[in-house]
N, C-alpha and C. Protein backbone atom coordinates (compact mmCIF):
# COMPACT_ATOMS: atom_id res chain seq x y z
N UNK A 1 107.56 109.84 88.77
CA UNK A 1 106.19 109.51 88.45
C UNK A 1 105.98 109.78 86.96
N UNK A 2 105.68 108.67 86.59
CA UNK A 2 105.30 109.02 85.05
C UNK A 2 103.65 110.16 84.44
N UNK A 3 104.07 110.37 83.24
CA UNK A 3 102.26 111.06 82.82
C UNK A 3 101.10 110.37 83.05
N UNK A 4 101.80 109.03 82.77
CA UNK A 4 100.57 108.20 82.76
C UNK A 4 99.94 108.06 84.13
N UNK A 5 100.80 107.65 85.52
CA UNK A 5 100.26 107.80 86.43
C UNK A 5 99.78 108.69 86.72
N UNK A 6 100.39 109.78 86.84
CA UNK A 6 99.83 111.11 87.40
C UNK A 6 98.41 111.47 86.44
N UNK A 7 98.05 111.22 85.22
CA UNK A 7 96.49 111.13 84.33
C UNK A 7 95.77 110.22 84.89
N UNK A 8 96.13 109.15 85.20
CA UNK A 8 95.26 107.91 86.07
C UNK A 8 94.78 108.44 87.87
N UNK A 9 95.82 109.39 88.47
CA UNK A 9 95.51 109.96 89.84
C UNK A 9 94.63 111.06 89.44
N UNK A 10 95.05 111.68 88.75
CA UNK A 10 93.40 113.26 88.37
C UNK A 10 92.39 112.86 87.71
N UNK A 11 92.77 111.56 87.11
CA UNK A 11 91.45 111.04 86.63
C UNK A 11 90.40 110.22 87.93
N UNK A 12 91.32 109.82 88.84
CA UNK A 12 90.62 109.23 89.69
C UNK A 12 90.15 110.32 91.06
N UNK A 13 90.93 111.32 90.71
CA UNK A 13 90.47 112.59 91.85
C UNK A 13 88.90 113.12 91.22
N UNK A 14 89.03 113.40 89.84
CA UNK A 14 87.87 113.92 89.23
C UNK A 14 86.75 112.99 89.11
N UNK A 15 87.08 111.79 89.07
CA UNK A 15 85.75 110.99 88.79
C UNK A 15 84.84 111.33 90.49
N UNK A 16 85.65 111.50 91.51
CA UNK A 16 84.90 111.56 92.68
C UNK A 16 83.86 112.77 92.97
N UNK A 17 83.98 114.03 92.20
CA UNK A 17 83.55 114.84 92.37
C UNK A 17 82.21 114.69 91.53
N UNK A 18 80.92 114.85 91.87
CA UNK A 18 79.39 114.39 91.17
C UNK A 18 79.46 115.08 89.95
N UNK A 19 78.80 114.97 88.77
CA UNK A 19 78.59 115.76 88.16
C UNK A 19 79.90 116.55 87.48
N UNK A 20 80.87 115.57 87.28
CA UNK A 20 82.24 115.76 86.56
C UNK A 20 82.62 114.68 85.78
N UNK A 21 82.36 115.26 84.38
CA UNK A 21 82.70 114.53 83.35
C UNK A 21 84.06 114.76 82.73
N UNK A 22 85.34 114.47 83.13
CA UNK A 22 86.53 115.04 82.33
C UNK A 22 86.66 114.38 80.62
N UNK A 23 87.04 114.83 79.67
CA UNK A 23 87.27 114.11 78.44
C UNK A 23 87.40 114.88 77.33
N UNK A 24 88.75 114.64 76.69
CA UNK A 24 89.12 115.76 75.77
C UNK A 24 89.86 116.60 76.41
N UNK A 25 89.40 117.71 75.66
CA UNK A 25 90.09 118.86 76.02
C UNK A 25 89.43 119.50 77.13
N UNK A 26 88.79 119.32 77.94
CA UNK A 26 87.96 119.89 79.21
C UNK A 26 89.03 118.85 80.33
N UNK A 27 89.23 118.07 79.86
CA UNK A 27 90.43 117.49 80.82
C UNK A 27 91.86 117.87 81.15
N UNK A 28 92.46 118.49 80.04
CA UNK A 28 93.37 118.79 80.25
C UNK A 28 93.62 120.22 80.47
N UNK A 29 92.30 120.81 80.21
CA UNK A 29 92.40 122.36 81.19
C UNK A 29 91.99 122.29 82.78
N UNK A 30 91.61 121.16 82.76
CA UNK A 30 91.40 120.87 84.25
C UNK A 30 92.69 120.67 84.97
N UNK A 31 92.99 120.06 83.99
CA UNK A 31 94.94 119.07 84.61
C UNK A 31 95.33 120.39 84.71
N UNK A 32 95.42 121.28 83.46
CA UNK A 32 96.48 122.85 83.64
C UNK A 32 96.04 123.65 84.92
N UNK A 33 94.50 123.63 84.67
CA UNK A 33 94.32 124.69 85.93
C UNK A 33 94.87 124.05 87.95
N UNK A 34 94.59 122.66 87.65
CA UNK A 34 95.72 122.53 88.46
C UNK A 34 96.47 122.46 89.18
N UNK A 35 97.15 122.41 87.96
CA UNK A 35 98.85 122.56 88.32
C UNK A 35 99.13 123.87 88.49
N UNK A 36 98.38 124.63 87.98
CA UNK A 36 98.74 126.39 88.01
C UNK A 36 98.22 126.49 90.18
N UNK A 37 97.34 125.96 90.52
CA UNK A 37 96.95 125.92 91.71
C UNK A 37 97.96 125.15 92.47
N UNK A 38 98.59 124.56 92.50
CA UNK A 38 99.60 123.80 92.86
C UNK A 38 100.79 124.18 92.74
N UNK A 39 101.03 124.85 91.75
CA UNK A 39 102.54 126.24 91.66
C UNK A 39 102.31 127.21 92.51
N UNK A 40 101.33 127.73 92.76
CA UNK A 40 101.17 128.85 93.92
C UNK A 40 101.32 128.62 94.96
N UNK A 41 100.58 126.91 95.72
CA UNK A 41 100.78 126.79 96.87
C UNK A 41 101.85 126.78 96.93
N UNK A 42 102.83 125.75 96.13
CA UNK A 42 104.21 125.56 96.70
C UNK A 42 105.35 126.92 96.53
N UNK A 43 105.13 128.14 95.99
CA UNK A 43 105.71 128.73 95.59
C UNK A 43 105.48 130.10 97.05
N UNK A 44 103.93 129.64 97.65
CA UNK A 44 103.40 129.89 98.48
C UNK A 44 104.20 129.37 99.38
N UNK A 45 104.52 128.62 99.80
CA UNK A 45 105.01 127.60 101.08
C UNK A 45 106.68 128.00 101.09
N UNK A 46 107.16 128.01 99.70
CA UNK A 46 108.54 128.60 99.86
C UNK A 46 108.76 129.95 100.59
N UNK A 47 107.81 130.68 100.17
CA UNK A 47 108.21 131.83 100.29
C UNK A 47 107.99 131.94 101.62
N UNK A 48 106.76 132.02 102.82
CA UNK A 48 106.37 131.36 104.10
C UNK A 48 107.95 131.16 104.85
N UNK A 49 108.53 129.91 104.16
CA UNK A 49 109.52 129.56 105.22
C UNK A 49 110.27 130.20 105.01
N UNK A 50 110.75 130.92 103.91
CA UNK A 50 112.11 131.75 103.75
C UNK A 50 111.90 132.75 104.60
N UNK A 51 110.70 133.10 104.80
CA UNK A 51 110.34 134.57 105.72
C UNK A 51 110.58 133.78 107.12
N UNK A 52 110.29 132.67 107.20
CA UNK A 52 110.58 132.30 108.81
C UNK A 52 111.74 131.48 109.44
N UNK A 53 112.65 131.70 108.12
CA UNK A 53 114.00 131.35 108.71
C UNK A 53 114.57 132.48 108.42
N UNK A 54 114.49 133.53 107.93
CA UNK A 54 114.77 134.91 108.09
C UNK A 54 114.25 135.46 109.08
N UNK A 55 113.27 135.86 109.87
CA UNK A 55 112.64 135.76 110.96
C UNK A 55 113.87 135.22 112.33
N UNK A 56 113.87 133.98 112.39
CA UNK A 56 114.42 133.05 113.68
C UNK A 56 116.28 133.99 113.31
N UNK A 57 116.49 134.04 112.31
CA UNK A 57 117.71 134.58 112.90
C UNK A 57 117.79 135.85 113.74
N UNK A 58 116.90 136.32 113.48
CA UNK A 58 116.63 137.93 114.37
C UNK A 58 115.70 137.91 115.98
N UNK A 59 115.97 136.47 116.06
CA UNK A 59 114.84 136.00 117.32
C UNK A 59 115.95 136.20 118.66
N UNK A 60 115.14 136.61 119.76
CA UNK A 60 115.77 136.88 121.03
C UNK A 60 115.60 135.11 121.42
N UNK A 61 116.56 134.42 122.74
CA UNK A 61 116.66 133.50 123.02
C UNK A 61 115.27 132.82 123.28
N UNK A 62 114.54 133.79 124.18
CA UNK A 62 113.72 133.29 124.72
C UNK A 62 112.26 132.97 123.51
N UNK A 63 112.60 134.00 122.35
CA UNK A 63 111.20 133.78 121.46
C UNK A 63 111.92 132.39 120.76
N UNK A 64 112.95 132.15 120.46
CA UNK A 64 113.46 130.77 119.70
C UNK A 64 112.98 129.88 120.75
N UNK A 65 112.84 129.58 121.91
CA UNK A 65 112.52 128.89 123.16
C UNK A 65 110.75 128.48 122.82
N UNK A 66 110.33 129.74 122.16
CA UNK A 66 108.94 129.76 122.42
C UNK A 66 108.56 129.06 121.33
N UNK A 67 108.99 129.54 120.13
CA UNK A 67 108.90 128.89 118.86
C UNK A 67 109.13 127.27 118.33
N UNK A 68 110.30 126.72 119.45
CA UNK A 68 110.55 125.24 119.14
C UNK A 68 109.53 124.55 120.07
N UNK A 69 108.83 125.51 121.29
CA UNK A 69 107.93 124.74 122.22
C UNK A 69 106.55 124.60 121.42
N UNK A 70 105.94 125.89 120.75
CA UNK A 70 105.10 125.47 119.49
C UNK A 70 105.31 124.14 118.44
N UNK A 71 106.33 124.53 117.97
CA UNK A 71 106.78 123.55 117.13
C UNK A 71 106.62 121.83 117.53
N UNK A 72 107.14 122.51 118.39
CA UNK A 72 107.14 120.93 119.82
C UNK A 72 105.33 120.27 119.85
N UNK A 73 104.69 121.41 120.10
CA UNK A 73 103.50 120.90 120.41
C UNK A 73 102.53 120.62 119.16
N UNK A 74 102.73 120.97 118.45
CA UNK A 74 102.22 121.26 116.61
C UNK A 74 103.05 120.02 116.35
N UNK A 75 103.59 119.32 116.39
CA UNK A 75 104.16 117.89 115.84
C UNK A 75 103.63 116.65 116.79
N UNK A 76 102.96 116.90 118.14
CA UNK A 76 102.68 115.98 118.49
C UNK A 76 100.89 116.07 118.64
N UNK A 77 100.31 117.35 118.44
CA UNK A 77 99.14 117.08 117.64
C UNK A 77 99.00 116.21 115.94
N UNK A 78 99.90 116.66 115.79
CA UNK A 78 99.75 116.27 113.93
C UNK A 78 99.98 114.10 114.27
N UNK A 79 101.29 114.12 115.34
CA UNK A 79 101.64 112.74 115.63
C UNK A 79 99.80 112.12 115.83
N UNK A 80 99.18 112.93 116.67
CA UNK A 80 98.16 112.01 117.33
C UNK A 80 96.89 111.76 116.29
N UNK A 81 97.03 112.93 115.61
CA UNK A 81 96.03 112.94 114.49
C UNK A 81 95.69 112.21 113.47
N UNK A 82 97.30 111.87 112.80
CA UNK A 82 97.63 111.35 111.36
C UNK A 82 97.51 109.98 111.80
N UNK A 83 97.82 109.08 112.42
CA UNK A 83 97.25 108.06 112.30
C UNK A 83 95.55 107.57 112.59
């Protein structure tokens, strides 16, 4: 994805919000702040699964049983939802 797109997608995320004027330099601390919000989640989300595939190796049969039946059922809510 180029800069340019990705300035044309936050420009078109920000125009939606009322009473948001981006331009200049108020724009691109918007763009920084972010991306700084967007490094956490994902840095957030890494860390999450590393703990829960560290986790499943220390799992008794029956909690791995329990966990893929969640899993199981958490993918076919999301199936029925997302479209």
């Amino acid at each position: 994805m180029s800069l340019q797109s990705v300035h044309q997608i936050f420009n078109m995320m920000a125009s939606k919000i009322p009473g948001m004027h981006l331009s200049g330099v108020s724009y691109y601390l918007a763009f920084a702040g972010v991306a700084i919000l967007i490094t956490f989640a994902i840095a957030g989300l890494v860390i999450v699964i590393a703990k829960g595939l560290r986790a499943t190796w220390n799992m008794t049969p029956s909690g791995f049983l329990k966990l893929l039946l969640a899993l199981g059922i958490a993918l076919v809510i999301v199936g029925i939802v997302v479209p």
